[in-house]
N, C-alpha and C. Protein backbone atom coordinates (compact mmCIF):
# COMPACT_ATOMS: atom_id res chain seq x y z
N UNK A 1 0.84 -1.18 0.00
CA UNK A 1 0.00 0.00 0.00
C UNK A 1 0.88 1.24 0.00
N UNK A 2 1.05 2.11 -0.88
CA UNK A 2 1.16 3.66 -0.87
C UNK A 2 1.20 4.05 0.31
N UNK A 3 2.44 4.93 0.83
CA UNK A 3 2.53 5.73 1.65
C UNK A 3 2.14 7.43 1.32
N UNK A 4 1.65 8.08 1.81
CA UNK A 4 1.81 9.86 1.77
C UNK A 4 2.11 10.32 2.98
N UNK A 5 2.61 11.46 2.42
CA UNK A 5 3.05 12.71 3.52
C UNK A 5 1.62 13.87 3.39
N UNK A 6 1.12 14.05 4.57
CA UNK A 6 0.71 15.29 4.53
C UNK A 6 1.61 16.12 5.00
N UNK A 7 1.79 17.36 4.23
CA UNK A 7 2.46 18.79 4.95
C UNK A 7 1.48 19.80 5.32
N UNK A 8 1.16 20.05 6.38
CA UNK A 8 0.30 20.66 7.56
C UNK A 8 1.27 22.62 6.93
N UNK A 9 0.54 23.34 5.87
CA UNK A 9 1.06 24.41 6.19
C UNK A 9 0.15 25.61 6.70
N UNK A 10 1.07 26.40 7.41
CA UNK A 10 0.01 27.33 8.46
C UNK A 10 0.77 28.79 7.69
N UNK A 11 -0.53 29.78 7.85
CA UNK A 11 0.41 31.33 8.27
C UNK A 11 0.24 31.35 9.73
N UNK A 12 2.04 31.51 10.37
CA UNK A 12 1.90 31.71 11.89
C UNK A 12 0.85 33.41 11.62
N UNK A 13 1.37 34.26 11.13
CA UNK A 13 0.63 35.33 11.53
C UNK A 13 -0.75 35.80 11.94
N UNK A 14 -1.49 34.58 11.39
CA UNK A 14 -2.73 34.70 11.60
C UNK A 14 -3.30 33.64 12.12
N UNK A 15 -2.32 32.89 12.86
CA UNK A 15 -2.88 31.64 13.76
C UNK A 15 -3.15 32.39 15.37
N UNK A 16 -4.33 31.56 16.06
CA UNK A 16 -4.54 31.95 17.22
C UNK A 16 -2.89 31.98 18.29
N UNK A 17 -3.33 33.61 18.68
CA UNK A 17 -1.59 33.46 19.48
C UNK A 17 -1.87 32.41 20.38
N UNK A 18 -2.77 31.98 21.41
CA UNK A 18 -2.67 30.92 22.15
C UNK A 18 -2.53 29.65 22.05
N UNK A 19 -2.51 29.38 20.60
CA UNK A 19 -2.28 27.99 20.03
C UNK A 19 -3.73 27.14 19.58
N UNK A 20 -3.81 26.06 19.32
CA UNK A 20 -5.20 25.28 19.85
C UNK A 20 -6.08 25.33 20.64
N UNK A 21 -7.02 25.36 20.37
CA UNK A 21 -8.53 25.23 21.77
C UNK A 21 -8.32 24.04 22.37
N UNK A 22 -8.84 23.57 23.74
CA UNK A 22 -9.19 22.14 23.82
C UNK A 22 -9.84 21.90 23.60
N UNK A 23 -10.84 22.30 22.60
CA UNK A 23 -12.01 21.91 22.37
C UNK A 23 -11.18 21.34 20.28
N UNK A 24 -10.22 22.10 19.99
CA UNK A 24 -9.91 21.72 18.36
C UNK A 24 -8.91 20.58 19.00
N UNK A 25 -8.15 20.48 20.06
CA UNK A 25 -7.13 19.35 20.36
C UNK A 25 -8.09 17.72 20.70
N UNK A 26 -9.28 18.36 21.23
CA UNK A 26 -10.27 16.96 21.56
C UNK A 26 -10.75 16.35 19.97
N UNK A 27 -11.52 17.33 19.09
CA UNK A 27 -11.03 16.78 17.94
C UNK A 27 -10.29 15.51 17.32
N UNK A 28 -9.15 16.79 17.57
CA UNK A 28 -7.77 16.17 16.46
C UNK A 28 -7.29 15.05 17.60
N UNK A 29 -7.89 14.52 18.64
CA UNK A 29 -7.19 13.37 19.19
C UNK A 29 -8.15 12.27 18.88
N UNK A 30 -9.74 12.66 18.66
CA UNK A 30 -10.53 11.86 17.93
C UNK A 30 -10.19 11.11 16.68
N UNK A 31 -9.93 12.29 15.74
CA UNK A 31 -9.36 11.94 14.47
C UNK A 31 -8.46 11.13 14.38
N UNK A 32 -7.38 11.50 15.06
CA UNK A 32 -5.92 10.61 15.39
C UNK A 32 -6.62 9.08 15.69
N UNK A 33 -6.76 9.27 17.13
CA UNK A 33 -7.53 7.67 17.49
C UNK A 33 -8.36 6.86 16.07
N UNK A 34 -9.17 7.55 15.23
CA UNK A 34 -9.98 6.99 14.33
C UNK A 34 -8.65 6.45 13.26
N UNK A 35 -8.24 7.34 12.81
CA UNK A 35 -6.44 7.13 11.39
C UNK A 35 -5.92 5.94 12.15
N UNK A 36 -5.80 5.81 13.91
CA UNK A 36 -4.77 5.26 13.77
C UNK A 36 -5.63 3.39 13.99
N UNK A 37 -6.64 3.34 14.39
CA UNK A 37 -7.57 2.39 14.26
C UNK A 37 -8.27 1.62 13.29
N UNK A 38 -7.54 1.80 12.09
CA UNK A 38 -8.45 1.86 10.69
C UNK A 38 -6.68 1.68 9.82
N UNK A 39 -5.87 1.98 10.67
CA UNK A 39 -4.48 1.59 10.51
C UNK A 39 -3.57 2.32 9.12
N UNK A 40 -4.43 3.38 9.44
CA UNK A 40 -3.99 4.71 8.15
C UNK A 40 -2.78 5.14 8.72
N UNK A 41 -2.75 5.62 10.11
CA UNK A 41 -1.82 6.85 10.28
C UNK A 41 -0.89 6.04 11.05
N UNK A 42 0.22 6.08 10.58
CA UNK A 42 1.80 5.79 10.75
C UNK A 42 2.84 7.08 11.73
N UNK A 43 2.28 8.22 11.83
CA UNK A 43 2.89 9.17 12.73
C UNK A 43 2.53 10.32 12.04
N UNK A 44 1.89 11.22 13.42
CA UNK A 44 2.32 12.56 12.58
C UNK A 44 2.56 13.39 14.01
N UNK A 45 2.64 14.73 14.06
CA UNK A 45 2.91 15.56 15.07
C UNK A 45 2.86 17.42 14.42
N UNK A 46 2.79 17.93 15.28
CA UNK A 46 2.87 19.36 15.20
C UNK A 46 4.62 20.06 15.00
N UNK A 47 4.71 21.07 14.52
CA UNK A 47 5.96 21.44 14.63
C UNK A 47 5.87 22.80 15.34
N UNK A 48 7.70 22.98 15.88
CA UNK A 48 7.79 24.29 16.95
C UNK A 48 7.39 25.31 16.25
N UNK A 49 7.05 26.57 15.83
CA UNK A 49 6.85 27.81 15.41
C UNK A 49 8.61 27.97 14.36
N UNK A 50 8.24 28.80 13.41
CA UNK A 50 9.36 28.63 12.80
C UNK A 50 10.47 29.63 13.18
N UNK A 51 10.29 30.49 14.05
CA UNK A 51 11.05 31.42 14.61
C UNK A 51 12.23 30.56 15.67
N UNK A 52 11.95 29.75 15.92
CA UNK A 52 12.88 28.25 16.65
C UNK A 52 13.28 27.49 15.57
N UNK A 53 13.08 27.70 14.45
CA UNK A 53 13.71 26.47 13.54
C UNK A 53 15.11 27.35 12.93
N UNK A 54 15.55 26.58 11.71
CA UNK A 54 16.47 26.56 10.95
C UNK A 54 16.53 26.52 9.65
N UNK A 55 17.16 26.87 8.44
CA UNK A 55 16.90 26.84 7.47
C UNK A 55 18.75 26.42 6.99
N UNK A 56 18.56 25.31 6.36
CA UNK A 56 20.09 24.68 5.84
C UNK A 56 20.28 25.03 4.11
N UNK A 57 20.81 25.47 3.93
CA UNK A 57 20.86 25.54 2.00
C UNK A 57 22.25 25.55 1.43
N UNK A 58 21.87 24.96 0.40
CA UNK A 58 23.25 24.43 0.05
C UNK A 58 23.25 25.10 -1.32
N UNK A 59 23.89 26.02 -1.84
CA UNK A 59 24.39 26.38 -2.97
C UNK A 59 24.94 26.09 -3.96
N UNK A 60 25.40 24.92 -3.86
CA UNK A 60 26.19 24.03 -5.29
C UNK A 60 27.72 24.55 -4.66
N UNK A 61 27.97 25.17 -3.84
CA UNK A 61 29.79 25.21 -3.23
C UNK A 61 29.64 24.95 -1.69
N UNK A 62 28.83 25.49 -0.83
CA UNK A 62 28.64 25.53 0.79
C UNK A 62 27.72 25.67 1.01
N UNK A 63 27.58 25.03 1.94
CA UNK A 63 26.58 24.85 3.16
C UNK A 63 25.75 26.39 4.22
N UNK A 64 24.44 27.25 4.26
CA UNK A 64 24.61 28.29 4.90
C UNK A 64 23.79 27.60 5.91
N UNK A 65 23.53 28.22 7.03
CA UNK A 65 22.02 27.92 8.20
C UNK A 65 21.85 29.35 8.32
N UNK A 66 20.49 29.36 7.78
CA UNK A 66 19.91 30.54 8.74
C UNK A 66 18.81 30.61 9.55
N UNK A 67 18.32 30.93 10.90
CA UNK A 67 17.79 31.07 11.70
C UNK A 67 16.27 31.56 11.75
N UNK A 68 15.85 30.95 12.28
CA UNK A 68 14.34 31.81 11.94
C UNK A 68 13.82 32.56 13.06
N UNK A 69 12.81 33.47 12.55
CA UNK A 69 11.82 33.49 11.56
C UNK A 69 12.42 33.59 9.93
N UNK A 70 11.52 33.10 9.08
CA UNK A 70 12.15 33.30 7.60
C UNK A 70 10.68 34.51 7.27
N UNK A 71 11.68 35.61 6.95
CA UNK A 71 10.75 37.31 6.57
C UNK A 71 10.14 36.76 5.14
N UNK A 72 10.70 35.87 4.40
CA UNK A 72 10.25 35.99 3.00
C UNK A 72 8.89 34.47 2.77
N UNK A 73 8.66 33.93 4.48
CA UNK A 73 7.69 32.84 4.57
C UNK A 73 6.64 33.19 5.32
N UNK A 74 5.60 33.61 3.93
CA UNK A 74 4.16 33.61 4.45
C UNK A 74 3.92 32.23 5.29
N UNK A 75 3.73 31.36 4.60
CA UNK A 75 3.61 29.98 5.36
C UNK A 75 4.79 29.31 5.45
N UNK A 76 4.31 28.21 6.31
CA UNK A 76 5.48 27.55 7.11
C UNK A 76 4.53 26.12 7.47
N UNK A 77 5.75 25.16 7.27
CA UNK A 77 5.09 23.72 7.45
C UNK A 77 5.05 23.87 9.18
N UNK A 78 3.85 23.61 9.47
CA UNK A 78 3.52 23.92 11.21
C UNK A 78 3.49 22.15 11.55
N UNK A 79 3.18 21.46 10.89
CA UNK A 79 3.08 20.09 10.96
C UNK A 79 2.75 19.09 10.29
N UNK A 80 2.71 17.88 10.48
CA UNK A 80 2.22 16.65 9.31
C UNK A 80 1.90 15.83 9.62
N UNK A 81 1.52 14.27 8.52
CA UNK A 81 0.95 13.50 8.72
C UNK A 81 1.32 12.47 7.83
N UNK A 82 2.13 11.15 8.13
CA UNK A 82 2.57 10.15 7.88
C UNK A 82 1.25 8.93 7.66
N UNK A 83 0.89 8.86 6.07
CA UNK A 83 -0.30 8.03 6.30
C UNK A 83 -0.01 6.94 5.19
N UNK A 84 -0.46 5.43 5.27
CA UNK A 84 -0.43 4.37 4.73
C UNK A 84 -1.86 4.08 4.31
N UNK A 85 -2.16 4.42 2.52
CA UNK A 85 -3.45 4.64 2.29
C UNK A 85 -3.67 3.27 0.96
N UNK A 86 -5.11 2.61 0.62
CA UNK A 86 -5.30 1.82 -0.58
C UNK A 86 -5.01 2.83 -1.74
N UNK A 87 -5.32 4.03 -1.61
CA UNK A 87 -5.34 5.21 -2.89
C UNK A 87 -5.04 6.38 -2.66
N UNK A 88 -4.36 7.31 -3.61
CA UNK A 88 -4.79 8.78 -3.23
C UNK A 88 -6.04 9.04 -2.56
N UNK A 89 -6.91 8.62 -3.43
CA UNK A 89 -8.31 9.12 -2.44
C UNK A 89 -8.85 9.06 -1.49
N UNK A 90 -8.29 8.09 -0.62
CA UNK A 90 -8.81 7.76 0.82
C UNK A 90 -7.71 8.55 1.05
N UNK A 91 -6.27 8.94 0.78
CA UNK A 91 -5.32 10.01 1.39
C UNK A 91 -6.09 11.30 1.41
N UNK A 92 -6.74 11.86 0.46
CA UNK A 92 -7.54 12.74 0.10
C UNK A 92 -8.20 13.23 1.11
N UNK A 93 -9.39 11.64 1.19
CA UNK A 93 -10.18 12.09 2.25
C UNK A 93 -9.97 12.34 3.84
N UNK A 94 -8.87 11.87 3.97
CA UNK A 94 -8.24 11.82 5.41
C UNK A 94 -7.99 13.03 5.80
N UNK A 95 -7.26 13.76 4.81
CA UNK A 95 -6.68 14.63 4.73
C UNK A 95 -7.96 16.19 4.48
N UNK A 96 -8.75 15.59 4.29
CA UNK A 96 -10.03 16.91 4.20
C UNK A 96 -10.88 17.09 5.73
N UNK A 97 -10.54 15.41 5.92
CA UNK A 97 -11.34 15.39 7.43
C UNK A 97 -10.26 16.13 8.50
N UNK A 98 -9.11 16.11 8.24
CA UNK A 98 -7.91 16.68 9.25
C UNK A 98 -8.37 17.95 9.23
N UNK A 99 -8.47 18.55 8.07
CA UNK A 99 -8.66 20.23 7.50
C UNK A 99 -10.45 20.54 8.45
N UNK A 100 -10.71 19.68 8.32
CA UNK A 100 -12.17 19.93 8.80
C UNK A 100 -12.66 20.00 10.16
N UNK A 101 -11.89 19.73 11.33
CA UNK A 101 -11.79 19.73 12.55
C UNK A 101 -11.28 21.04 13.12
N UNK A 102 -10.87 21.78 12.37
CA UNK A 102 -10.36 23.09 12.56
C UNK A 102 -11.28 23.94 12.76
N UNK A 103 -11.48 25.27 13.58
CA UNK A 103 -12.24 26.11 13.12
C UNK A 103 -12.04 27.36 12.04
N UNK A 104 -13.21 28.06 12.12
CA UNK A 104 -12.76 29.17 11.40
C UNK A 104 -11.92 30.70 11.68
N UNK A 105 -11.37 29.93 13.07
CA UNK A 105 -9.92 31.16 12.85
C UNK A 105 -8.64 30.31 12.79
N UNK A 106 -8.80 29.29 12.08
CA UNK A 106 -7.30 28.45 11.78
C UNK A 106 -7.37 28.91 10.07
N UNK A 107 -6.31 29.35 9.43
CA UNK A 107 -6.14 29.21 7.74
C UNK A 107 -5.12 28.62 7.97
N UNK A 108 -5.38 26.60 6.90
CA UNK A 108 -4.10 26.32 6.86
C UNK A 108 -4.44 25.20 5.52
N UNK A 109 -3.42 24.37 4.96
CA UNK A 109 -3.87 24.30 4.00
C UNK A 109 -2.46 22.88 3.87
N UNK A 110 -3.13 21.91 3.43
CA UNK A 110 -2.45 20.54 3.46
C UNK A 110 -1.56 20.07 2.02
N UNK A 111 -0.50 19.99 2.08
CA UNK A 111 0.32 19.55 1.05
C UNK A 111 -0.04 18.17 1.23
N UNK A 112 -0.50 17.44 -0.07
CA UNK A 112 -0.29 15.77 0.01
C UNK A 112 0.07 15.66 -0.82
N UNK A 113 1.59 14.81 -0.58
CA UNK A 113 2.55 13.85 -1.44
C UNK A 113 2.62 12.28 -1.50
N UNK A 114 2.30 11.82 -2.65
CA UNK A 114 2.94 10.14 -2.30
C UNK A 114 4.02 9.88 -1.79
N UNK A 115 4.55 9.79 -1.49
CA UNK A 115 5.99 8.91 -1.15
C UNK A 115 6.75 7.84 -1.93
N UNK A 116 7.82 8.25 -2.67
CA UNK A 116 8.32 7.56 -3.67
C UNK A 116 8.90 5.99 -3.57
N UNK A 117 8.31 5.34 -3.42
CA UNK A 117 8.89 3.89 -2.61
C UNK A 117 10.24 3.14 -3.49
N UNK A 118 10.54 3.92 -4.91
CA UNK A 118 11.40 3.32 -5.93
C UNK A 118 12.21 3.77 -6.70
C-alpha cells in the first residue's frame, strides 16, 4: 500500500496566538484515534513555530544555516501527517477530514505527497 506525507502548512501570523482550543485538540485526538484504528496513520505531530527552527541551503559550493523566523515565509510547514493509504483518495479524504476539525480562525492548507517507494 502507498505511503503519503501530509504537509500541515500554516500562516503563523494569523494563527490563534494561544495555540489550539481544547475543544480543536479533543477533535484532532478523535481523528488521530480513528487514522490510527483503521491503521492509516503511521505518525504525525505538530511542529515548533518557525522562529525556533532553521533553514540549511546548500548552494552548489557551501553549506549556509539561517535562523528563523524566515521574513520571505508567508507559510510555514507547522506540521504533518505520515499516512499508509489503498489510494490517493482515501489520502484525500483523510486529509479533508484533518482540515475539517479546525475552526474558522485556523487558515491552513495541506500539502499531500505520495511517497516515492522506488
Amino acid at each position: 500500500m502507498p505511503r503519503y506525507l501530509s504537509l500541515v502548512r500554516i500562516d503563523e501570523t494569523t494563527a490563534p496566538a494561544e495555540g489550539p482550543s481544547a475543544d480543536l485538540m479533543r477533535r484532532m485526538g478523535e481523528l488521530i484515534e480513528e487514522m490510527t484504528k483503521a491503521g492509516v496513520l503511521l505518525d504525525t505531530a505538530g511542529l515548533t513555530p518557525a522562529a525556533q527552527g532553521a533553514r540549511v541551503d546548500w548552494d552548489g559550493e557551501r553549506v549556509s544555516v539561517t535562523d528563523g523566523p524566515f521574513t520571505e515565509a508567508k507559510e510555514v510547514v507547522g506540521g504533518y501527517a505520515l499516512m499508509q493509504c489503498k489510494d490517493r483518495a482515501e489520502a484525500l479524504e483523510w486529509t479533508r477530514r484533518f482540515l475539517g476539525v479546525h475552526g474558522p480562525e485556523w487558515t491552513i492548507a495541506c500539502e499531500l505527497r505520495e511517497i516515492n517507494e522506488g
